[in-house]
PDB file of N, CA and C in Angstrom:
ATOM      1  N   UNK A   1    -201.103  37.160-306.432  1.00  0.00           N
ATOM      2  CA  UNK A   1    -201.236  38.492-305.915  1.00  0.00           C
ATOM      3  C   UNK A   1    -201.324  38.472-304.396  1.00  0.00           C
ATOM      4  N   UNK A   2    -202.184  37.173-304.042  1.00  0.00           N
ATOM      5  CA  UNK A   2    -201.862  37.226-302.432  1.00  0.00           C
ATOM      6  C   UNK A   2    -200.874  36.996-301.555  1.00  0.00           C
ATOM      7  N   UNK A   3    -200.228  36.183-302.557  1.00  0.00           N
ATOM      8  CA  UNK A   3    -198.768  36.313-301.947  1.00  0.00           C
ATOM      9  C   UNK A   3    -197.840  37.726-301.955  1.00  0.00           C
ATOM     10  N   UNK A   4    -197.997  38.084-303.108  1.00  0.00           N
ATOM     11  CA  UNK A   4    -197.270  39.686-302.146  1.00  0.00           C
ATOM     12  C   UNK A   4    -197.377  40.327-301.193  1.00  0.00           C
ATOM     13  N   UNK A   5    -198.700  40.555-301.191  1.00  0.00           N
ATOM     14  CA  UNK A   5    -199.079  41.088-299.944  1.00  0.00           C
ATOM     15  C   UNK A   5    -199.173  40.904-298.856  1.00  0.00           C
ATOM     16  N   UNK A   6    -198.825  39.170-298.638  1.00  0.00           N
ATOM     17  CA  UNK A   6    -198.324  38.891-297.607  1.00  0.00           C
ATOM     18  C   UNK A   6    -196.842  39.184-296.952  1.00  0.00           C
ATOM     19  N   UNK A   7    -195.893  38.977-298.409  1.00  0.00           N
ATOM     20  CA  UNK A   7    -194.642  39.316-298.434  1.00  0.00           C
ATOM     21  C   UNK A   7    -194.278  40.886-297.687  1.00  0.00           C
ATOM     22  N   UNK A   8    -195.260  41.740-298.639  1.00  0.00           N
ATOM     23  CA  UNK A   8    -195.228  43.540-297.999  1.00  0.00           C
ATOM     24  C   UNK A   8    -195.500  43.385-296.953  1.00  0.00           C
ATOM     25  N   UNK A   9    -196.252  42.640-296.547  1.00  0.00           N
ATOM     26  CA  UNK A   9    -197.172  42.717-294.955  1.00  0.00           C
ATOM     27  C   UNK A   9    -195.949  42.263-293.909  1.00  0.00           C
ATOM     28  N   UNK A  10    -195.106  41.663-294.163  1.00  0.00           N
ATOM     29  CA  UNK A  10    -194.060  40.770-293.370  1.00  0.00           C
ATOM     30  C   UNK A  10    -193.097  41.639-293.529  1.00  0.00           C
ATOM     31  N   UNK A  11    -192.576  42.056-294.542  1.00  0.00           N
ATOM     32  CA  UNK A  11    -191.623  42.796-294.399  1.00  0.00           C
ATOM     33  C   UNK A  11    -191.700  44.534-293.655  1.00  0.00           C
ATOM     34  N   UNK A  12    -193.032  44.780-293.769  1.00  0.00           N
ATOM     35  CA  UNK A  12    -193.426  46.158-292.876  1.00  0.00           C
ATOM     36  C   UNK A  12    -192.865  45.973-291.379  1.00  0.00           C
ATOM     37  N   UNK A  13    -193.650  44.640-291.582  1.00  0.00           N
ATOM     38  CA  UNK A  13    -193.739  44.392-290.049  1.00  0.00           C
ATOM     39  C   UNK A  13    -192.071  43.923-289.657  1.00  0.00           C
ATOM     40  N   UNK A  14    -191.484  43.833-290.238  1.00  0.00           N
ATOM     41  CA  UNK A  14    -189.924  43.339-289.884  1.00  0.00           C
ATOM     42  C   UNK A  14    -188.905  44.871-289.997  1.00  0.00           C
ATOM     43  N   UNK A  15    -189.235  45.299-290.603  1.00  0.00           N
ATOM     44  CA  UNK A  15    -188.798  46.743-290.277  1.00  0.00           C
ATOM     45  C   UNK A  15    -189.053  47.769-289.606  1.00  0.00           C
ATOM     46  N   UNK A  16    -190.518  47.594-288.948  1.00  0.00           N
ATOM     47  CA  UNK A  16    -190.862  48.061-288.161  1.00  0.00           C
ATOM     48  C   UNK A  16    -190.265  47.816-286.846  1.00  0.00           C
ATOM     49  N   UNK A  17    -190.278  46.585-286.214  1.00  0.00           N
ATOM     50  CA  UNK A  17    -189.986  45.848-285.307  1.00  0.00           C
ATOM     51  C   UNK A  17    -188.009  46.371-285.396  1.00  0.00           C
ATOM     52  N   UNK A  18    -187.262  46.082-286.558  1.00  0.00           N
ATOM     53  CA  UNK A  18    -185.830  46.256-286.434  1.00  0.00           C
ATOM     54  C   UNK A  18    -186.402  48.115-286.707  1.00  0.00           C
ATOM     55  N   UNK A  19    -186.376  48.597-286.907  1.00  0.00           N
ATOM     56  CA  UNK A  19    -186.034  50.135-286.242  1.00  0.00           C
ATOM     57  C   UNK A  19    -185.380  50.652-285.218  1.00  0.00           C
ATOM     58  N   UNK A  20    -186.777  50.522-284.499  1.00  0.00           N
ATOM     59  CA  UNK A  20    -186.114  50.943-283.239  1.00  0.00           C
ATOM     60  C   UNK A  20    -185.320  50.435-282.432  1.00  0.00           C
ATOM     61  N   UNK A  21    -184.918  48.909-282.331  1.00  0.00           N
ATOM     62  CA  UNK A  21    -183.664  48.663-281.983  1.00  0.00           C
ATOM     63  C   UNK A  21    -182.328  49.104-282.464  1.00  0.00           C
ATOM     64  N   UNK A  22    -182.526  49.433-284.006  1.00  0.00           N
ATOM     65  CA  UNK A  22    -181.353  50.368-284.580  1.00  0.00           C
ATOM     66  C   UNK A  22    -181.060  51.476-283.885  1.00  0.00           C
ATOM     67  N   UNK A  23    -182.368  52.015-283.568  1.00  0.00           N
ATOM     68  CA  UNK A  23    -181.962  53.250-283.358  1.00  0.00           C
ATOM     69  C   UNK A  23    -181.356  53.600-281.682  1.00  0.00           C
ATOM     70  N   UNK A  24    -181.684  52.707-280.965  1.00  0.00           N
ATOM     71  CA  UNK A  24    -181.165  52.714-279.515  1.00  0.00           C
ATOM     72  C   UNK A  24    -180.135  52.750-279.420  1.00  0.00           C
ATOM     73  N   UNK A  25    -179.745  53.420-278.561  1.00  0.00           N
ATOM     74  CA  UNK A  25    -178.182  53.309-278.193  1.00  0.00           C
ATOM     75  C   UNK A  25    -177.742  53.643-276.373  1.00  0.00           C
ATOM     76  N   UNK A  26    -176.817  53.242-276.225  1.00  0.00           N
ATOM     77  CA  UNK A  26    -176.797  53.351-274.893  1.00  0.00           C
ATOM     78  C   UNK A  26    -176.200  54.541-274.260  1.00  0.00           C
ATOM     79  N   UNK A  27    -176.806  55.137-273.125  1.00  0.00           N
ATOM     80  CA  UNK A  27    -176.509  55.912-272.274  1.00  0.00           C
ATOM     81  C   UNK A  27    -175.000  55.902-272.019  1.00  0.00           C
ATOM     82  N   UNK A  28    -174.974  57.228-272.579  1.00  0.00           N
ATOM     83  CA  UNK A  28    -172.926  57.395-271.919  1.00  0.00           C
ATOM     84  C   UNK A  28    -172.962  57.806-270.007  1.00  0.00           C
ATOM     85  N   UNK A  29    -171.838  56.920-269.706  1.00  0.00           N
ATOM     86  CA  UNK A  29    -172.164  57.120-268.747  1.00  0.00           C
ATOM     87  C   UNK A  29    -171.862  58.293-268.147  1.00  0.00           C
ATOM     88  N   UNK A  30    -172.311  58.643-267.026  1.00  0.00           N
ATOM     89  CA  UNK A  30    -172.436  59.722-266.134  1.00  0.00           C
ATOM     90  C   UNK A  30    -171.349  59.944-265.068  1.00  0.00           C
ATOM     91  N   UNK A  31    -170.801  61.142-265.410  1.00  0.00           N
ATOM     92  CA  UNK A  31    -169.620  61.335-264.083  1.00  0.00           C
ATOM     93  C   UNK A  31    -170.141  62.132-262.759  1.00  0.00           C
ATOM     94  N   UNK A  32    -169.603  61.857-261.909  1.00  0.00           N
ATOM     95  CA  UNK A  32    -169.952  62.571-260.437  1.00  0.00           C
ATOM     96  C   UNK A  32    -169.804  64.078-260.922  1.00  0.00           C
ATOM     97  N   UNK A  33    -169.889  64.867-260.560  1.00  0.00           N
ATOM     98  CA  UNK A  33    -169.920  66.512-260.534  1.00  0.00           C
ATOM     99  C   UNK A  33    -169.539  66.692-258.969  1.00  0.00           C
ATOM    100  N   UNK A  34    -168.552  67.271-258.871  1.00  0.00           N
ATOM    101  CA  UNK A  34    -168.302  67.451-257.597  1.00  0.00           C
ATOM    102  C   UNK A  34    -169.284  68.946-257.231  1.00  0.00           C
ATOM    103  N   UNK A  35    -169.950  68.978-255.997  1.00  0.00           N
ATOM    104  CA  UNK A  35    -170.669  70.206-255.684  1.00  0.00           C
ATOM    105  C   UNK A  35    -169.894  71.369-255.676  1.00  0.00           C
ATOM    106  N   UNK A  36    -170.329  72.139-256.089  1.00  0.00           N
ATOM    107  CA  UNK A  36    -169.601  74.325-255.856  1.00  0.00           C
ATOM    108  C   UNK A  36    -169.949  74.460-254.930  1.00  0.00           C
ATOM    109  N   UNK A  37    -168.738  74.691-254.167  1.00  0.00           N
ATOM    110  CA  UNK A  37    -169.301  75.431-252.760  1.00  0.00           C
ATOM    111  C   UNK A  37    -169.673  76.847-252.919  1.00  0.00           C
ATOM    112  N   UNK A  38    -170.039  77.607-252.554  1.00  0.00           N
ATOM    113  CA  UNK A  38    -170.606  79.378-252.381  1.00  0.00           C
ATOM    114  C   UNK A  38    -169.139  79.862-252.571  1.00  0.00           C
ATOM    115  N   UNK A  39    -169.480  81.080-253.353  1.00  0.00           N
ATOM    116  CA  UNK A  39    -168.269  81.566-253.651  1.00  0.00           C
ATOM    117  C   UNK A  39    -167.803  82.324-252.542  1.00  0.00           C
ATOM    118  N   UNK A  40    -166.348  82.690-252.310  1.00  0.00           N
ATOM    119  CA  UNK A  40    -165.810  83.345-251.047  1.00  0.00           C
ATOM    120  C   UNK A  40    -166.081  84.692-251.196  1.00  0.00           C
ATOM    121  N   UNK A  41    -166.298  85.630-252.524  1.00  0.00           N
ATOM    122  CA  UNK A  41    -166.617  86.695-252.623  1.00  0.00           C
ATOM    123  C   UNK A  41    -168.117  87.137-253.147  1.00  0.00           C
ATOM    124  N   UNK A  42    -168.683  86.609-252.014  1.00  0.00           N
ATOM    125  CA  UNK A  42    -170.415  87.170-251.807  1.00  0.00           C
ATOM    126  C   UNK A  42    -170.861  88.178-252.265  1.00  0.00           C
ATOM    127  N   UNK A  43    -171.517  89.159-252.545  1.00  0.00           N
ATOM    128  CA  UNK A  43    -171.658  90.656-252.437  1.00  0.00           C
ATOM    129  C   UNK A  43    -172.215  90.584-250.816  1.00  0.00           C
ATOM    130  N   UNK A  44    -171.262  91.839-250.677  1.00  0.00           N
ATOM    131  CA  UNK A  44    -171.630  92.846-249.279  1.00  0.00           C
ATOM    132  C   UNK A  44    -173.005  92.908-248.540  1.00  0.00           C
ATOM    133  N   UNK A  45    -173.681  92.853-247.677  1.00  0.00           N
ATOM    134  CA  UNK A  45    -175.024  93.039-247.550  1.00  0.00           C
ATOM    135  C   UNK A  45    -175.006  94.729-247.645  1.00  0.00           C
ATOM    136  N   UNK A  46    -176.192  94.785-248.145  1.00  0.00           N
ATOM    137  CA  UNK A  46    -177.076  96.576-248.317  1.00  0.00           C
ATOM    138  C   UNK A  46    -177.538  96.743-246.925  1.00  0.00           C
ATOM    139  N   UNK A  47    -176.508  97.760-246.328  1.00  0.00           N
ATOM    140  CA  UNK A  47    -177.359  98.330-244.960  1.00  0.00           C
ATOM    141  C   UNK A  47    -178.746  98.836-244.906  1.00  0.00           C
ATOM    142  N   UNK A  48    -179.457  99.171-246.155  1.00  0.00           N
ATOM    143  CA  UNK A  48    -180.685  99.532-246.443  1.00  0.00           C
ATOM    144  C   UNK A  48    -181.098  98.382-246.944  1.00  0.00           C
ATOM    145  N   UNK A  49    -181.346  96.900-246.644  1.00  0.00           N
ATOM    146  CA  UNK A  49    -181.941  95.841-247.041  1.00  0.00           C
ATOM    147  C   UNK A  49    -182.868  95.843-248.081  1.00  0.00           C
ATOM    148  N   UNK A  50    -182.243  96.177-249.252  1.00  0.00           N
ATOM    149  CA  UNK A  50    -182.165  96.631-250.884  1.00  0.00           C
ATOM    150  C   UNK A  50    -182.315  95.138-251.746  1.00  0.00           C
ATOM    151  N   UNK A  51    -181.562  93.866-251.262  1.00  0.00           N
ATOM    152  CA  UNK A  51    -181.290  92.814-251.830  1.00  0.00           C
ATOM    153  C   UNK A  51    -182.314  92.618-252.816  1.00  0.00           C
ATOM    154  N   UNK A  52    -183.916  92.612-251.778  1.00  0.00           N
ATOM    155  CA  UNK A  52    -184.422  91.788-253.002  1.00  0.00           C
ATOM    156  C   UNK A  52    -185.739  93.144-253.169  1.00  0.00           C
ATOM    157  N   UNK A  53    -186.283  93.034-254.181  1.00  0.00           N
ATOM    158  CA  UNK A  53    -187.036  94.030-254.329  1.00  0.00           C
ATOM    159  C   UNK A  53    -188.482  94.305-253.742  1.00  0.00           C
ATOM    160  N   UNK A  54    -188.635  93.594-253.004  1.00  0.00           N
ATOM    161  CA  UNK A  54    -189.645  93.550-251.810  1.00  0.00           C
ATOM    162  C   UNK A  54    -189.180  94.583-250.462  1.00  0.00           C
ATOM    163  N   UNK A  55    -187.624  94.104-250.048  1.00  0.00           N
ATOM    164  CA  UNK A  55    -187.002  94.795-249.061  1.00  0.00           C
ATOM    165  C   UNK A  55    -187.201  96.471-249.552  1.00  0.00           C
ATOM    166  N   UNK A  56    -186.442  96.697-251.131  1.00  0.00           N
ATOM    167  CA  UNK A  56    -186.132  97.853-251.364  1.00  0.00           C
ATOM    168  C   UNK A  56    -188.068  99.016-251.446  1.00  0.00           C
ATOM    169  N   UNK A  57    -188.921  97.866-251.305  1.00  0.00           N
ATOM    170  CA  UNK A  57    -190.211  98.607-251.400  1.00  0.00           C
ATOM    171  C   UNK A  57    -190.820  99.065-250.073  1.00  0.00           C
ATOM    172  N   UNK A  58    -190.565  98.101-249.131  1.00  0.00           N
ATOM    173  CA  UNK A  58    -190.519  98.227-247.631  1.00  0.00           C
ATOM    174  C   UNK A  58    -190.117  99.115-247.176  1.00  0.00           C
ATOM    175  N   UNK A  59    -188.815  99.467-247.585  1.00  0.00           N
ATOM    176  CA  UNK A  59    -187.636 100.450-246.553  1.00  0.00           C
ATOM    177  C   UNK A  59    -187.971 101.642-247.191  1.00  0.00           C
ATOM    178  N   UNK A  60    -188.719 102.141-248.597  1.00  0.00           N
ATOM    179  CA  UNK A  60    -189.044 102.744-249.358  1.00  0.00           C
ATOM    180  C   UNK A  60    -190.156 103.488-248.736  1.00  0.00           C
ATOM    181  N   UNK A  61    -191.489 102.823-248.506  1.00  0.00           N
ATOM    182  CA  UNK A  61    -192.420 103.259-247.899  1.00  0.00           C
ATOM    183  C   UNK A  61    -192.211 103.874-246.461  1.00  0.00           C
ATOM    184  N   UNK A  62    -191.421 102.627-245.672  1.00  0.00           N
ATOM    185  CA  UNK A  62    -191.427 102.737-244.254  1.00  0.00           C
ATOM    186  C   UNK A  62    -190.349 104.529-244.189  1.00  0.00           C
ATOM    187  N   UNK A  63    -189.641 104.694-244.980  1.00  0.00           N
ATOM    188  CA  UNK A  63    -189.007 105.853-245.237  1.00  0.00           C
ATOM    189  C   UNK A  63    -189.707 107.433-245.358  1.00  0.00           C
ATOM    190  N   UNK A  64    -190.763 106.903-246.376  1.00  0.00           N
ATOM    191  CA  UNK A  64    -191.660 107.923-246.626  1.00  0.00           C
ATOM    192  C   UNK A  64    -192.600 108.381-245.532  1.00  0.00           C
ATOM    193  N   UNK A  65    -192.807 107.344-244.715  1.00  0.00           N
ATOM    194  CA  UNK A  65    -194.446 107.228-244.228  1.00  0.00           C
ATOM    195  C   UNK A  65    -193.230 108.304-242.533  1.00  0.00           C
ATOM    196  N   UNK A  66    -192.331 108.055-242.152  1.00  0.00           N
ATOM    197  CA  UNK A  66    -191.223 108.662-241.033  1.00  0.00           C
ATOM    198  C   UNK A  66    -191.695 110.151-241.700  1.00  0.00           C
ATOM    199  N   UNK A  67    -191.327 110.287-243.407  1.00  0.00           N
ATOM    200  CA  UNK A  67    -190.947 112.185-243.715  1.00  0.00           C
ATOM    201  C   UNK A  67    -189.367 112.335-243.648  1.00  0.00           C
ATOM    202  N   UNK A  68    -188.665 111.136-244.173  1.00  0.00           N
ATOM    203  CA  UNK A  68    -187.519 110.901-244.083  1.00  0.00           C
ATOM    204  C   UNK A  68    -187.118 110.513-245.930  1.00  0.00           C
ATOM    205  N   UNK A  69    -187.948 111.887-246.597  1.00  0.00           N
ATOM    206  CA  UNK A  69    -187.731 111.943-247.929  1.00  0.00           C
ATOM    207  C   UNK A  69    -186.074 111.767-248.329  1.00  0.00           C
ATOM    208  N   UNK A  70    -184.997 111.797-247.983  1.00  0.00           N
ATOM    209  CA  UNK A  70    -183.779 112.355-247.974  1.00  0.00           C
ATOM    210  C   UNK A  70    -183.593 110.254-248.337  1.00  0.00           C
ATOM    211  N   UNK A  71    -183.423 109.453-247.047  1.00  0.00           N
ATOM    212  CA  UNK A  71    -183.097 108.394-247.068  1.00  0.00           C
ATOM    213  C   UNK A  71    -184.149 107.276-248.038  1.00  0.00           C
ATOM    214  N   UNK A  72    -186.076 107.846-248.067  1.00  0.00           N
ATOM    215  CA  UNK A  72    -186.664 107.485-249.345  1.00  0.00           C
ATOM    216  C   UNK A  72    -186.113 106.813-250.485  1.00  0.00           C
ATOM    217  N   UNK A  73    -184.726 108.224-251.125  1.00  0.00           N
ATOM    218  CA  UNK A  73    -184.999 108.159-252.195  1.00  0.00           C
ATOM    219  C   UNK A  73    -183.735 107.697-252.663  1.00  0.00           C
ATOM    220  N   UNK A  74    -183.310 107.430-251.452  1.00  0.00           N
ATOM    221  CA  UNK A  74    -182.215 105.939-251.346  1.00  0.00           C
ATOM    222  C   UNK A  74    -182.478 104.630-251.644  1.00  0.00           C
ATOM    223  N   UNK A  75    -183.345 104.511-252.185  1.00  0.00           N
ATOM    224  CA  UNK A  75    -183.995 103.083-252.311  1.00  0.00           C
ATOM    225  C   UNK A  75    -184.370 103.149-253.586  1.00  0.00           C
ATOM    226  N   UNK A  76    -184.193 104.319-253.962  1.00  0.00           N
ATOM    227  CA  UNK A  76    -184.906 104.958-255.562  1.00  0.00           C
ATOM    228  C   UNK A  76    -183.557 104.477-256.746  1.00  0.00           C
ATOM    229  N   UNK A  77    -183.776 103.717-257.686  1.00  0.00           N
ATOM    230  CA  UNK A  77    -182.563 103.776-258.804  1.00  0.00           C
ATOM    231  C   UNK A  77    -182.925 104.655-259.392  1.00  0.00           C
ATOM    232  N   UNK A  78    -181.650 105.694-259.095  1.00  0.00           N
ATOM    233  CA  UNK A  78    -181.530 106.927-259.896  1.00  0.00           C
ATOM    234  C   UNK A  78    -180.094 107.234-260.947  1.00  0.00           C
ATOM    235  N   UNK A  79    -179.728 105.782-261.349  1.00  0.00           N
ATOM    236  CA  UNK A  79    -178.510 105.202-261.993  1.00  0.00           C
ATOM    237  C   UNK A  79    -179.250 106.514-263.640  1.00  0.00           C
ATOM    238  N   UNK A  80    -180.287 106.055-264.248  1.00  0.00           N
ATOM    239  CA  UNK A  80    -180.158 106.910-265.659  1.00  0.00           C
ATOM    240  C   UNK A  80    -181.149 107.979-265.483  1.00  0.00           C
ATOM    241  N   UNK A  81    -181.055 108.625-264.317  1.00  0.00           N
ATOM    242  CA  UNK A  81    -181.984 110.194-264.247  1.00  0.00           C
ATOM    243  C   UNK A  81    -180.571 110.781-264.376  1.00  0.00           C
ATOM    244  N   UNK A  82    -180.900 112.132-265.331  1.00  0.00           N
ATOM    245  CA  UNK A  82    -180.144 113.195-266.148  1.00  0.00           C
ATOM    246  C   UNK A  82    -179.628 114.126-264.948  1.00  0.00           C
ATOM    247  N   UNK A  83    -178.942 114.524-264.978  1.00  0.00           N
ATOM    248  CA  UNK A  83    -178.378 115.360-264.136  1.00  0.00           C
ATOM    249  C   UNK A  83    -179.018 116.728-264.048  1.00  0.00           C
ATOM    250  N   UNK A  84    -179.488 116.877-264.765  1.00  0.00           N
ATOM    251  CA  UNK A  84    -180.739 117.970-265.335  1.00  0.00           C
ATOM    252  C   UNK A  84    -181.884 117.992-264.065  1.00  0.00           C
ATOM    253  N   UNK A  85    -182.268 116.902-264.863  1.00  0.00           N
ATOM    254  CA  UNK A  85    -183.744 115.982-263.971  1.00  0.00           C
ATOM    255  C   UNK A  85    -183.557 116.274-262.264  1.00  0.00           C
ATOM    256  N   UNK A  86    -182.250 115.797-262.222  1.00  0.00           N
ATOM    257  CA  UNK A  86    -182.171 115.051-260.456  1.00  0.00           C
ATOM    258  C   UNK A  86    -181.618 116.349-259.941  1.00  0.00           C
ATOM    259  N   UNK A  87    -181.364 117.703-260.412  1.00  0.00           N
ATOM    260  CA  UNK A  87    -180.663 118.972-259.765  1.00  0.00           C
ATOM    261  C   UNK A  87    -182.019 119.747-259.463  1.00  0.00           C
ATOM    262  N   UNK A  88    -183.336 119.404-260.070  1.00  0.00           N
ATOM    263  CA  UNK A  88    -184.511 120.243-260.201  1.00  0.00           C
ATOM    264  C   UNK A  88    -185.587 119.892-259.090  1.00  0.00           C
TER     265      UNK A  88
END
C-alpha cells in the first residue's frame, strides 16, 4: 500500500511540474506600428472657445455677468429645445 502512494505522489508531482511547460507558448512576434500623424482635417476652432466644457462654462458666465444675455445663450445647447419652448 505504501508503494502506491508513493507512485500517486510521483506522478502528481510529474504532472504538475509538465503542465505548465505544456502550456507555454511563445510570444508572436511584434511588428513596428508606424505612428498616425494628426489628421489634416482637424475640426475648426469655436470662436466662442466652446471646445472643452470648462471653456463653454467660462464664456457662459463671463457672458452673463457683461448682460450680454443674447451671446450667453450661445454657449447654451439648444440642439433638442422644441421650437415651442425656445419662441417663448
Amino acid at each position: 500500500m505504501h508503494g502506491c502512494y508513493r507512485f500517486l505522489t510521483i506522478a502528481v508531482w510529474a504532472l504538475l511540474l509538465w503542465l505548465p511547460l505544456s502550456q507555454a507558448q511563445e510570444a508572436p512576434p511584434t511588428e513596428a506600428v508606424p505612428a498616425q500623424e494628426p489628421s489634416q482635417a482637424a475640426a475648426p476652432e469655436d470662436p466662442l472657445g466652446r471646445e472643452t466644457p470648462r471653456g463653454s462654462h467660462e464664456g457662459f458666465l463671463k457672458a452673463a455677468e457683461e448682460g450680454n444675455f443674447v451671446k450667453a445663450a450661445e454657449y447654451l445647447d439648444t440642439r433638442n429645445v422644441t421650437r415651442n419652448l425656445a419662441a417663448s
